[in-house]
C-alpha atoms as a PDB file:
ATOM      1  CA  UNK A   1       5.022  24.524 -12.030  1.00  0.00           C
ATOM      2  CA  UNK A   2       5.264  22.128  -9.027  1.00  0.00           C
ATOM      3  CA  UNK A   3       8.341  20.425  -7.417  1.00  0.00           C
ATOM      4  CA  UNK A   4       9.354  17.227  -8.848  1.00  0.00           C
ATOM      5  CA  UNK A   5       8.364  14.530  -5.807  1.00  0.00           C
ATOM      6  CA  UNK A   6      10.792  11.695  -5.228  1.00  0.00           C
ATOM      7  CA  UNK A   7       9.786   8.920  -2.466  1.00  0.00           C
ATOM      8  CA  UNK A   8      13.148   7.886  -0.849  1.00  0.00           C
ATOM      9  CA  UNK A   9      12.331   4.545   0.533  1.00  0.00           C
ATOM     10  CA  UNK A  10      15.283   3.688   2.925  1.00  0.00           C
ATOM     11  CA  UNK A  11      15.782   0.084   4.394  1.00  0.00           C
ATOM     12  CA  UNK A  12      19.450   0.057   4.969  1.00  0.00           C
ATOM     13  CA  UNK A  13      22.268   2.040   6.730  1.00  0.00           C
ATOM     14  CA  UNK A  14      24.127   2.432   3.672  1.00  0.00           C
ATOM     15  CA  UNK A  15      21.624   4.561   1.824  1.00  0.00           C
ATOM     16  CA  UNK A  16      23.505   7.727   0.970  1.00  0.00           C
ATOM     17  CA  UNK A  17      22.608  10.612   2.969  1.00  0.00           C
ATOM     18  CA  UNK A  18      20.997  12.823  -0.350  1.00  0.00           C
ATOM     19  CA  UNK A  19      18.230  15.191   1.621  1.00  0.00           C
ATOM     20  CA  UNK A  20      20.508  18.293   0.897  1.00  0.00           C
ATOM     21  CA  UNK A  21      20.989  17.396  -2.726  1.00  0.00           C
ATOM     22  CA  UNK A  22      17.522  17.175  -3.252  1.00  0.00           C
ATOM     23  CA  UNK A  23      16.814  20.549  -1.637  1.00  0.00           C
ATOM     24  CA  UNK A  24      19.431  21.984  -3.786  1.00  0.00           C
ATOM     25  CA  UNK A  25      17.803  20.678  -7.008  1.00  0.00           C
ATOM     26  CA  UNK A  26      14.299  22.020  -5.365  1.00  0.00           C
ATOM     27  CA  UNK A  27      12.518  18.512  -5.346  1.00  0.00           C
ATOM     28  CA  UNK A  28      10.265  17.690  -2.446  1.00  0.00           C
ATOM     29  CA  UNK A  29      11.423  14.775  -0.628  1.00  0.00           C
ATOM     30  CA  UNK A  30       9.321  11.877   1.016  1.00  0.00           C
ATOM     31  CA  UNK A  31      11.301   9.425   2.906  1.00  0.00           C
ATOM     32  CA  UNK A  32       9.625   6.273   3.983  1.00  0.00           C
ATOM     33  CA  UNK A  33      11.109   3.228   6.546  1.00  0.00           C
ATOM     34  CA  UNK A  34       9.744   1.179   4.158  1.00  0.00           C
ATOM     35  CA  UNK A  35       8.520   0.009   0.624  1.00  0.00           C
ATOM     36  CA  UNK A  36       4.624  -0.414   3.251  1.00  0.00           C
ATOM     37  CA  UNK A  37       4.807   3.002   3.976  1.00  0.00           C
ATOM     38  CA  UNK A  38       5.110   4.100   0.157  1.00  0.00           C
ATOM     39  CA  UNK A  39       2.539   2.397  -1.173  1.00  0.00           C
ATOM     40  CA  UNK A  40       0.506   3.962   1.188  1.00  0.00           C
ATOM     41  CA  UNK A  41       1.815   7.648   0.378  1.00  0.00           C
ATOM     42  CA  UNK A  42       1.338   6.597  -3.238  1.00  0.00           C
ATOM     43  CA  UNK A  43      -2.448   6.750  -2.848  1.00  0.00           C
ATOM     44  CA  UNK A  44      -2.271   9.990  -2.579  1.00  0.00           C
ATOM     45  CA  UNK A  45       0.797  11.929  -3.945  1.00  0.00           C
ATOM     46  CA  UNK A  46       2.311  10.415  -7.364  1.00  0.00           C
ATOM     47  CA  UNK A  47       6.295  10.579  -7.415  1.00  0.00           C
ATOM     48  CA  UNK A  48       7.732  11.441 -10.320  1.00  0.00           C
ATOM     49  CA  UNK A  49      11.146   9.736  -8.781  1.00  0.00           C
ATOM     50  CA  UNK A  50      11.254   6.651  -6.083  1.00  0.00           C
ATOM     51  CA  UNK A  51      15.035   5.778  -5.197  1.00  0.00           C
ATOM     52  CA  UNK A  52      14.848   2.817  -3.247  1.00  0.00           C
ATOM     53  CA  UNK A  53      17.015   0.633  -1.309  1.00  0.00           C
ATOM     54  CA  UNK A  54      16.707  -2.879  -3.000  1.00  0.00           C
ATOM     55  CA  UNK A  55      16.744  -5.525  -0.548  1.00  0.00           C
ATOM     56  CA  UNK A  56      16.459  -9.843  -1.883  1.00  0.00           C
ATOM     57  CA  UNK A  57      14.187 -12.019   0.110  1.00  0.00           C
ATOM     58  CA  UNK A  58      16.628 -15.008   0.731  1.00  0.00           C
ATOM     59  CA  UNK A  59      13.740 -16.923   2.088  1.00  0.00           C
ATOM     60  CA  UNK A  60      10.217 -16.356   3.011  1.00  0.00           C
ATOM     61  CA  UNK A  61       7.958 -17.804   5.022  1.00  0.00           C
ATOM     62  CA  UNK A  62       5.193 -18.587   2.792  1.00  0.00           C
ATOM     63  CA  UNK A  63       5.270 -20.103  -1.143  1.00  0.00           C
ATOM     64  CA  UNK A  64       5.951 -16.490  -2.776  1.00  0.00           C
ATOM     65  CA  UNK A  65       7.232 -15.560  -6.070  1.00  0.00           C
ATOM     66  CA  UNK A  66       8.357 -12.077  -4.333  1.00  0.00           C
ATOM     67  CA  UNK A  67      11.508 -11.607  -5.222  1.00  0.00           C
ATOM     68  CA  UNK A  68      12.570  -8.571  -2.540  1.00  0.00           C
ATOM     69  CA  UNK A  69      11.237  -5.721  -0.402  1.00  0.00           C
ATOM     70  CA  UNK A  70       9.577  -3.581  -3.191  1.00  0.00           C
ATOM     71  CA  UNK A  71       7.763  -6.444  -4.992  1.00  0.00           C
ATOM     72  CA  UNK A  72       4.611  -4.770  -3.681  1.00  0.00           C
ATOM     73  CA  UNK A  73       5.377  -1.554  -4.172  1.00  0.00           C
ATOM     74  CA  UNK A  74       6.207  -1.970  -7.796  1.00  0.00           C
ATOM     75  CA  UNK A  75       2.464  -3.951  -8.148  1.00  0.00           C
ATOM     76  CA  UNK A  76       1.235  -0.505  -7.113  1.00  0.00           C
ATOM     77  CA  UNK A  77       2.546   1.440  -9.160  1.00  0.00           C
ATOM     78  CA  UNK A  78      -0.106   0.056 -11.535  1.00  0.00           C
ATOM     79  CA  UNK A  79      -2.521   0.663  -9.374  1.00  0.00           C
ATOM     80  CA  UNK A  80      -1.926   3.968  -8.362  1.00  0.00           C
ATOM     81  CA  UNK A  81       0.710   5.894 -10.527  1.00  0.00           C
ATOM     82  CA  UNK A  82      -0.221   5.292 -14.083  1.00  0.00           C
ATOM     83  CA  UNK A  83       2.543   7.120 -15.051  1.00  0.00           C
ATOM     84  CA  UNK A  84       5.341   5.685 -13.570  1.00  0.00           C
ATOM     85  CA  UNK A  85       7.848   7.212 -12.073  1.00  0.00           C
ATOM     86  CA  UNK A  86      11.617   6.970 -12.528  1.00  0.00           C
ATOM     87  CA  UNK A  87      13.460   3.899 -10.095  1.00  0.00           C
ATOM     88  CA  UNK A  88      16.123   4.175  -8.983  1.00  0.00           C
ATOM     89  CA  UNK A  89      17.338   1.162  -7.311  1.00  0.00           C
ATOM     90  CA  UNK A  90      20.423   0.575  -4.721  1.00  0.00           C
ATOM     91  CA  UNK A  91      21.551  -2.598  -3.458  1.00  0.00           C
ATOM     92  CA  UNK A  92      25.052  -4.420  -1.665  1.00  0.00           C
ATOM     93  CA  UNK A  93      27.453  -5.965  -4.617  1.00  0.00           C
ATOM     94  CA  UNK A  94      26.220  -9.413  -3.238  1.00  0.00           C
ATOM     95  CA  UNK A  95      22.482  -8.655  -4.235  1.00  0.00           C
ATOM     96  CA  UNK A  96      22.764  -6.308  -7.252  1.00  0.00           C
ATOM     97  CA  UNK A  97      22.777  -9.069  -9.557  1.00  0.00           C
ATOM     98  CA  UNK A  98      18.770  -9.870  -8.429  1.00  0.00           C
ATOM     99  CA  UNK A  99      18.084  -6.575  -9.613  1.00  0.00           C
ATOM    100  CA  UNK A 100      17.634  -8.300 -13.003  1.00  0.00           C
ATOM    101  CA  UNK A 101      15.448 -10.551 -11.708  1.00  0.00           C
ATOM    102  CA  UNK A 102      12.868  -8.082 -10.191  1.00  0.00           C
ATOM    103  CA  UNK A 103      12.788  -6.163 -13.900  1.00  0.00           C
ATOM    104  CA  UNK A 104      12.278  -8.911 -15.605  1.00  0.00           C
ATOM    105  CA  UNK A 105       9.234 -10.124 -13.404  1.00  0.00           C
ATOM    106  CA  UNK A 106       7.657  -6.643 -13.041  1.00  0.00           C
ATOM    107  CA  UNK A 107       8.924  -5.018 -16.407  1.00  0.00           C
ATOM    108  CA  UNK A 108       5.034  -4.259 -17.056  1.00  0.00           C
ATOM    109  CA  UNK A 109       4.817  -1.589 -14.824  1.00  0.00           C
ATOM    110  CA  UNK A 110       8.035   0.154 -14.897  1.00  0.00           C
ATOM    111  CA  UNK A 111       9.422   3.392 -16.891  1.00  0.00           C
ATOM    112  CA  UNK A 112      12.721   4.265 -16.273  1.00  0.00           C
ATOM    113  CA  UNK A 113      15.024   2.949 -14.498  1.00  0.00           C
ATOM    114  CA  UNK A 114      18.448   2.679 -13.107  1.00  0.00           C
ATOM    115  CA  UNK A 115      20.351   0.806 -10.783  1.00  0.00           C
ATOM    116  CA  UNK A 116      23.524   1.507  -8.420  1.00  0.00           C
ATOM    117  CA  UNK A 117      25.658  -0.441  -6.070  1.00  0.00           C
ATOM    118  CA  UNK A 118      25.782   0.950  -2.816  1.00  0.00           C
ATOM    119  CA  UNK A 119      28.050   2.815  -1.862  1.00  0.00           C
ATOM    120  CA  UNK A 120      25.933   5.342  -4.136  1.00  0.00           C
ATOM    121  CA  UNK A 121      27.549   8.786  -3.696  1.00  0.00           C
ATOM    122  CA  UNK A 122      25.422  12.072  -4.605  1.00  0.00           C
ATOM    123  CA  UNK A 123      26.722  12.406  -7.789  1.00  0.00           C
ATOM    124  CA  UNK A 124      26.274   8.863  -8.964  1.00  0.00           C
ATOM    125  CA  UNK A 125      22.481   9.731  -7.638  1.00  0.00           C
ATOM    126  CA  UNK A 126      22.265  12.873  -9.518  1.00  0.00           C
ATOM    127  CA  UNK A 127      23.433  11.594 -13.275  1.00  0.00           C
ATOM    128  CA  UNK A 128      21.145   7.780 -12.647  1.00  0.00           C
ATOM    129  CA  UNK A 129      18.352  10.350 -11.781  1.00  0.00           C
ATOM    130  CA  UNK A 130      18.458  12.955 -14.215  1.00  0.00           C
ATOM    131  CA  UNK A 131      20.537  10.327 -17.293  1.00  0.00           C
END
């Protein structure tokens, strides 16, 4: 039986350092700079976990209904993991609550998911991963 695969997708400084937690639970990690970079990976390893640092798009410069950073990458998912994986999201206090917002719009092609608030520690990773 293979590794579980988890996509770390890390846009922010206050992602939680987890590398060593996932070696200790004997998952293959894949971190990417950004949500871009995963959808590319995606066409041709399927993660059975993407945690994901959830970032709002204030204002864009062109009429968009995106709501953040992973917009796209959640489209994918369709696309290219038709089993989707688990999500879990992290995002500052002040943008948590569009976290709502992004489910609601993209519902369609999600499984499970979770959400945090950074400051995410390990073990707050570990349970939203494996709950």
């Amino acid at each position: 039986m293979s590794k579980p695969v988890i996509f770390s997708v890390i846009e922010s400084p206050l992602h939680p350092k987890l590398s060593n937690m996932f070696t200790e639970m004997e998952w293959t990690e894949v971190q990417f700079p950004s949500a871009r970079k995963a959808i590319k990976a995606l066409k041709q390893t399927r993660p059975d976990f993407i945690i994901a640092d959830f970032l709002y798009s204030y204002s864009t410069n062109y009429d968009s209904n995106h709501i953040s950073n992973l917009d796209s990458l959640l489209i994918s998912l369709n696309q290219y993991a038709p089993t989707p994986p688990k999500i879990l999201f992290l995002a500052e206090k002040s943008e948590f609550k569009y976290i709502d917002d992004l489910i609601r719009q993209y519902r369609q092609y999600l499984g499970e998911y979770a959400a945090l608030r950074f400051p995410a520690s390990p073990e707050q990773v570990r349970d939203a991963l494996s709950g």
